[in-house]
Protein backbone atom coordinates (compact mmCIF):
# COMPACT_ATOMS: atom_id res chain seq x y z
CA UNK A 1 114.82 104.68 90.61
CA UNK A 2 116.69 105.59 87.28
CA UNK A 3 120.34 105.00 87.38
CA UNK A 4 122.11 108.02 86.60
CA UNK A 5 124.80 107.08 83.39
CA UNK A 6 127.41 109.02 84.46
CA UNK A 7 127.49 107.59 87.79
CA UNK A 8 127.26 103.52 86.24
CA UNK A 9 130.04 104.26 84.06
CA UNK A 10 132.28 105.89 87.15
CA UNK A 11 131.38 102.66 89.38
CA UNK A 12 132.22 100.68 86.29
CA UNK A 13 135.82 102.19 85.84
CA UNK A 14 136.40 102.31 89.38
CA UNK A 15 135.20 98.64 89.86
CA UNK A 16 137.93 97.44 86.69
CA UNK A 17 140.54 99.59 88.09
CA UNK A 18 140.51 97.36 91.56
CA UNK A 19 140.34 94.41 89.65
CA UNK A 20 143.41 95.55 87.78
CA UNK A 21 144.89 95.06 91.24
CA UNK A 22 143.15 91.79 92.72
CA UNK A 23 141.38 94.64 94.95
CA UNK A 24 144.60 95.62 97.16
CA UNK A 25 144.16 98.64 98.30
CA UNK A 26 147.77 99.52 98.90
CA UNK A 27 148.75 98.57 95.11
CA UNK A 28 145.74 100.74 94.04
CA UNK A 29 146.84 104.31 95.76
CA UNK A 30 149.87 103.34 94.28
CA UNK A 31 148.87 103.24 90.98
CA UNK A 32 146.77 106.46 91.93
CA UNK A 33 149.71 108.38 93.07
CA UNK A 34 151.95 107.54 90.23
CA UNK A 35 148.77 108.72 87.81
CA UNK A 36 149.14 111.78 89.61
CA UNK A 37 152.56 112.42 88.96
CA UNK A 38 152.73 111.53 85.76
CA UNK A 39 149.97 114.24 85.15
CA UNK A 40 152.11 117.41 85.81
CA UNK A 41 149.24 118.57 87.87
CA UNK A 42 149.94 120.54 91.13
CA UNK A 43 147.71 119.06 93.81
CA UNK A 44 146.93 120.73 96.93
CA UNK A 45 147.10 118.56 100.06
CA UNK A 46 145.37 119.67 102.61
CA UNK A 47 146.11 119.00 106.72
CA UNK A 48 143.81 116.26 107.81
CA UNK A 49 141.72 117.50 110.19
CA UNK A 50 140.62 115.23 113.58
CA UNK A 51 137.26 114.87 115.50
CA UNK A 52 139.65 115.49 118.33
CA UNK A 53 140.47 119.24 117.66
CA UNK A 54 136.90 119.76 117.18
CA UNK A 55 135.25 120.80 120.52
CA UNK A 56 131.72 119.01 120.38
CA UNK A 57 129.27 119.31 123.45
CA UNK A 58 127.30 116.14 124.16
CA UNK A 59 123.82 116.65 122.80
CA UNK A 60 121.59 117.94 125.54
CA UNK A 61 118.28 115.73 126.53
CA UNK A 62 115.08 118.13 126.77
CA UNK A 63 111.64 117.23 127.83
């Protein structure tokens, strides 16, 4: 399969961003959030929403 350029250069940021932070997770939202900030953007944040509020029936077994 072709690989898409777009998508190796977004894997190849993403990948050097982590290893701007030895790959910890915690300093890397940081570093996310304060990018956000300093953008002046207005983000919308959205309530999570849970499996548990969702009212799934077991899948039903026909012959």
């Amino acid at each position: 399969m072709k690989e898409d350029p777009l998508v190796a250069e977004v894997r190849r940021i993403r990948q050097e961003h982590a290893a701007r932070f030895d790959y910890d997770l915690d300093l890397i939202v940081e570093d996310l959030k304060a990018q956000e900030q300093a953008s002046g953007r207005q983000y919308i944040r959205l309530p999570s929403r849970r499996l548990a509020d969702q009212k799934m029936e077991p899948p039903t077994v026909t012959d």
